[in-house]
Protein backbone atom coordinates (compact mmCIF):
# COMPACT_ATOMS: atom_id res chain seq x y z
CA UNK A 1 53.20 35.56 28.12
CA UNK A 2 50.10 34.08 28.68
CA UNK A 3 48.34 34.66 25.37
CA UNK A 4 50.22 32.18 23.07
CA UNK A 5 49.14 29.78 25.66
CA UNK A 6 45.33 30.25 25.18
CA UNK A 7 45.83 30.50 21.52
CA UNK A 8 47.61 27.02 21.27
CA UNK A 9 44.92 25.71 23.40
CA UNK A 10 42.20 27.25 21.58
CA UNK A 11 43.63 25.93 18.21
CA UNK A 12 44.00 22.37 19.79
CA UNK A 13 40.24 22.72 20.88
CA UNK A 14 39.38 23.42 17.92
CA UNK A 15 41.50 20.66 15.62
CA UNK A 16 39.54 18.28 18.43
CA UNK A 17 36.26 19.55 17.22
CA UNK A 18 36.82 19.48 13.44
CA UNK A 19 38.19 15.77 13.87
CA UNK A 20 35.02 14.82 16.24
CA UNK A 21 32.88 16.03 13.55
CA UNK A 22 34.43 14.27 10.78
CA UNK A 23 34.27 11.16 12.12
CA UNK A 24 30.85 11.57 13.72
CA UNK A 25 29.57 12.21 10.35
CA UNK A 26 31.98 10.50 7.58
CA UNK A 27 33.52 7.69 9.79
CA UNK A 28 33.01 4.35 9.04
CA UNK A 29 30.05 2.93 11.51
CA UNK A 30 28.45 -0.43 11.06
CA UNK A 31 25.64 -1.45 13.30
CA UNK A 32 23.29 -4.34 12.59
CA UNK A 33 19.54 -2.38 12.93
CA UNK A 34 17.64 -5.40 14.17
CA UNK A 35 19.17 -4.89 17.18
CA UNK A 36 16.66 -2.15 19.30
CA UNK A 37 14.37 -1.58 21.66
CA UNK A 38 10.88 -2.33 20.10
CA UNK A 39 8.53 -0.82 23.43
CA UNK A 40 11.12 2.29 22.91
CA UNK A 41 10.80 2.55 19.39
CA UNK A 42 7.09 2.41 19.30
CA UNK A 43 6.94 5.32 22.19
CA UNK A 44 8.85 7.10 19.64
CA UNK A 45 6.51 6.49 16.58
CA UNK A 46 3.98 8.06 18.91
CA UNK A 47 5.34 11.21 19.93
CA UNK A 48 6.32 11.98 16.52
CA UNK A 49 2.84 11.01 14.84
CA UNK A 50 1.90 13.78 17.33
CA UNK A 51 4.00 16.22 16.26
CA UNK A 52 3.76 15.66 12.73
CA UNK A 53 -0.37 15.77 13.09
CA UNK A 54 0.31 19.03 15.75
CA UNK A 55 2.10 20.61 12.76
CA UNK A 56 5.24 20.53 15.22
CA UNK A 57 8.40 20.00 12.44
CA UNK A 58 10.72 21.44 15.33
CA UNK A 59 9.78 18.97 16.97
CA UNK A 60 9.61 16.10 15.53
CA UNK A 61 13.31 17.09 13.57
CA UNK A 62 14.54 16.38 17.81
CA UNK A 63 12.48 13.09 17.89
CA UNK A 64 13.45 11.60 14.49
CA UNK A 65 17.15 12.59 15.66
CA UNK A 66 16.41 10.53 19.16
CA UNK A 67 14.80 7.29 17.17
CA UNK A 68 17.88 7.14 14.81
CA UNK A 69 20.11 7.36 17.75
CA UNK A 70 17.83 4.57 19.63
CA UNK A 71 16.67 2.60 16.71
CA UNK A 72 19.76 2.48 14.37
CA UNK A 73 22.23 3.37 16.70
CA UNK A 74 23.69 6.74 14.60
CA UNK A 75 25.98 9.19 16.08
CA UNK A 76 25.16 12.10 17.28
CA UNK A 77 25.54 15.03 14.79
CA UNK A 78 24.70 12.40 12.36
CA UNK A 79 21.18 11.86 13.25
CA UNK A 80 20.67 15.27 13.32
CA UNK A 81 21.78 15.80 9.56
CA UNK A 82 19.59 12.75 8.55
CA UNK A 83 16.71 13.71 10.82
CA UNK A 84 16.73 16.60 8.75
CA UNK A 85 15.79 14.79 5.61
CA UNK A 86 13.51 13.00 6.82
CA UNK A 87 11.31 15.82 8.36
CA UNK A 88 11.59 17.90 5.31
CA UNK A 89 10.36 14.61 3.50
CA UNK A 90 7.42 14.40 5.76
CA UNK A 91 6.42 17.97 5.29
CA UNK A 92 6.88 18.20 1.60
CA UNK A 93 4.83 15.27 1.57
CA UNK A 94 2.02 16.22 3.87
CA UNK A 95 2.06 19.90 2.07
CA UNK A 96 1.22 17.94 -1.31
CA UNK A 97 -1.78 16.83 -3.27
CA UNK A 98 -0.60 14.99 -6.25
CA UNK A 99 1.37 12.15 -6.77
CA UNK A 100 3.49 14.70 -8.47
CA UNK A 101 3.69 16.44 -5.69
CA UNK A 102 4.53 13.66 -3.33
CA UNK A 103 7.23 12.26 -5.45
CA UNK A 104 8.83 15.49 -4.41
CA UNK A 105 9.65 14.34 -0.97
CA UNK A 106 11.92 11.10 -2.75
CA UNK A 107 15.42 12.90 -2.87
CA UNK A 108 15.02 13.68 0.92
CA UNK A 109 13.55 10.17 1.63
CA UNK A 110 16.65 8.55 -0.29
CA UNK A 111 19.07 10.48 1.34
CA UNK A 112 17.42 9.28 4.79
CA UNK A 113 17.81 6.17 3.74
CA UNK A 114 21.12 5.98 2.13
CA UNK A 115 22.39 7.12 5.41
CA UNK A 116 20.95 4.12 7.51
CA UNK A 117 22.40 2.17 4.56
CA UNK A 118 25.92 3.43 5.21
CA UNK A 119 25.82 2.42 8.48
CA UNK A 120 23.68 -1.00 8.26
CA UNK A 121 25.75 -4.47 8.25
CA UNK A 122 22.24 -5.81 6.54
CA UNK A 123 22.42 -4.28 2.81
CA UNK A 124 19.63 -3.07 1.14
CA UNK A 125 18.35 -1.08 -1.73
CA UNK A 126 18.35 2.36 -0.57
CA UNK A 127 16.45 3.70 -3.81
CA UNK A 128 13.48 1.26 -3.25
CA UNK A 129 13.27 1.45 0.37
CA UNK A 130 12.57 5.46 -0.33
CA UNK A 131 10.14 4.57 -2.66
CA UNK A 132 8.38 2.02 -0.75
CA UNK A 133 8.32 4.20 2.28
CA UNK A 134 6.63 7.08 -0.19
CA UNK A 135 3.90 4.58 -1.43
CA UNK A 136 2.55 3.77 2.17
CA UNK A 137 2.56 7.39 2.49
CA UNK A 138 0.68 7.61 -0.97
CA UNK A 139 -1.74 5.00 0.01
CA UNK A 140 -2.67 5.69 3.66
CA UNK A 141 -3.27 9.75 2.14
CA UNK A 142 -5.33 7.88 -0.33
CA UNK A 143 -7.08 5.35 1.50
CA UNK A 144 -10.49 5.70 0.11
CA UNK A 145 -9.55 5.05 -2.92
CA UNK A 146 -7.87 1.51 -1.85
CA UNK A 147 -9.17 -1.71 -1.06
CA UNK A 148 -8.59 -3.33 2.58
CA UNK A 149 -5.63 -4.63 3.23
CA UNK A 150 -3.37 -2.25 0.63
CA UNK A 151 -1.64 -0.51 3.67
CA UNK A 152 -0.89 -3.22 5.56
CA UNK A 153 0.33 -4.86 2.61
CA UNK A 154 2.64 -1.22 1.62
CA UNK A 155 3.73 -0.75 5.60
CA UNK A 156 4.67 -4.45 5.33
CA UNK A 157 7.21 -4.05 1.83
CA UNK A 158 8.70 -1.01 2.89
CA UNK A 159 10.32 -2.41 6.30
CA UNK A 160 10.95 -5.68 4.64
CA UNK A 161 12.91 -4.34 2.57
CA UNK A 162 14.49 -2.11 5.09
CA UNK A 163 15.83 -5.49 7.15
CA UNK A 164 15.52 -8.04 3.94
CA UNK A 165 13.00 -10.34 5.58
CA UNK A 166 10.16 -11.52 3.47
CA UNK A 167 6.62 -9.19 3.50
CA UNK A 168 4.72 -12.06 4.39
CA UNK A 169 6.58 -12.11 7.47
CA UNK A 170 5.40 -8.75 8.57
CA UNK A 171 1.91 -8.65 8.57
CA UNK A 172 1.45 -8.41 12.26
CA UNK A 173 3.56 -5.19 11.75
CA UNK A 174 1.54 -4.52 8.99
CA UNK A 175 -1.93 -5.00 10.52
CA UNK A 176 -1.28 -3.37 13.87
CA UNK A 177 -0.09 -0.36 12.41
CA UNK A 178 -2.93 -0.21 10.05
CA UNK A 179 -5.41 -0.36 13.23
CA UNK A 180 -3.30 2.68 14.94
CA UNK A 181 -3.53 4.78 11.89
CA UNK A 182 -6.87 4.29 11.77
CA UNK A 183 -8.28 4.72 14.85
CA UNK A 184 -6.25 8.38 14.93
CA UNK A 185 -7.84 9.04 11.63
CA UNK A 186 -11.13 8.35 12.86
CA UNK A 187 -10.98 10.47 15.96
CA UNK A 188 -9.59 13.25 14.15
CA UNK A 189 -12.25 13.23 11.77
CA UNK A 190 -15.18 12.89 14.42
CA UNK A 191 -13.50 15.97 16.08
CA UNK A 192 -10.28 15.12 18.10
CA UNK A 193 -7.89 12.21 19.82
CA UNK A 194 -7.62 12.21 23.22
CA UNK A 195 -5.08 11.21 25.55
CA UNK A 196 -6.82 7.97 25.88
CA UNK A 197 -6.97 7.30 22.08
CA UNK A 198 -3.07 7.93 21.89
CA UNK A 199 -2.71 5.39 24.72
CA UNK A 200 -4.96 2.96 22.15
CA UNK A 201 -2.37 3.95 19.27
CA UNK A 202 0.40 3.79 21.37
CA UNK A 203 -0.64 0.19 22.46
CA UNK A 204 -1.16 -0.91 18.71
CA UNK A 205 2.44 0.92 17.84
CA UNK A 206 4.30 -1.70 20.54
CA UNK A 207 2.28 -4.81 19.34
CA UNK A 208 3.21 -3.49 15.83
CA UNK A 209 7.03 -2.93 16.62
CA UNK A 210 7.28 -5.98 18.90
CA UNK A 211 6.05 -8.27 16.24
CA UNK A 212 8.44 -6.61 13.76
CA UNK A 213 12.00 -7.03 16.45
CA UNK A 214 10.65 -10.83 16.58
CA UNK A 215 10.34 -11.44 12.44
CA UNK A 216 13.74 -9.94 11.59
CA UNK A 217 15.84 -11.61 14.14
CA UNK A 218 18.00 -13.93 12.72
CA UNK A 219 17.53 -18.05 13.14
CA UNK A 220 18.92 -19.43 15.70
């Protein structure tokens, strides 16, 4: 008598489940994105810089899941499927050694972005954002063969278009970063960062995010 019981409740367990996961990832969400925790964000840039120079894509899948929950405020099973994109971008990328090669990572780099899109009360142009996120990449893997300021100036488009603010309005973001980049580059070329370099980087990242929160608030 007691096993149509567990069978309706099983079945209603389940209905629940199919309907959470629907709407976590096809329900309508709309979040503005300026609205996060900069000092947050930029301990999250860290860790995952780590992992993605530790060669950690486990890893850094669970912390780009984390920063989409934290920094664009995504639902659960939802930043999972997009932080899946985006790590298989960064890989793809970071496996490559042509621009043709690069380019590669754009379908997973639109899709991560077409899903912050669907959820963002700011519009923007997924398509571009992709490919301006793709061209730091290109640029900071080709630094030597760019003058100074070209990566500030490529970090700088690719979040302004991310939160529509004007580049020139950036370039604290822009510069910090740069400086965090390049001191890890440095240290991994002279044979290693230490924990007291990442504290330097992580330093740089806050200055860099905090400068960004400020620039794309909107006037009061």
């Amino acid at each position: 008598m007691r096993r149509p019981a567990f069978f309706f409740a099983l079945l209603a367990l389940l209905v629940a489940a199919a309907i959470f996961i629907g709407i976590d990832l096809n329900g309508p969400r709309h979040t503005d994105i300026r609205a996060f925790d900069p000092d947050r964000v930029a301990q999250l840039d860290t860790e995952m810089w780590r992992s993605y120079y530790d060669k950690k894509p486990d890893v850094l899948f669970v912390q780009l899941a984390q920063l989409l929950r934290e920094q664009f405020h995504f639902p659960l099973l939802r930043s999972y499927l997009t932080a899946s994109r985006a790590a298989r971008a960064a890989f793809v990328f970071k496996n490559g050694r042509t621009r043709e090669d690069y380019e590669r990572a754009l379908p997973d780099l639109t899709a991560y972005y077409a899903a912050i899109r669907r959820v963002s009360t700011t519009p923007f142009d997924e398509r571009r954002a992709a490919r301006l996120e793709l061209e730091w990449w290109i640029v900071h893997r080709q630094r030597a063969g760019h003058g100074a300021g070209d990566l500030e100036r490529a970090l700088a488009a690719a979040a302004a278009e991310l939160y529509q603010v004007p580049p020139e309005s950036l370039s604290v973001y822009g510069r910090e970063r740069t400086l965090a980049m390049n001191l890890r580059d440095l240290k991994a070329a002279r044979g290693g960062v230490t924990e007291s370099d990442w504290k330097v980087i992580d330093g740089l990242l806050r200055h860099s995010w905090r400068s960004l929160h400020e620039a794309v608030q909107p006037a009061r």
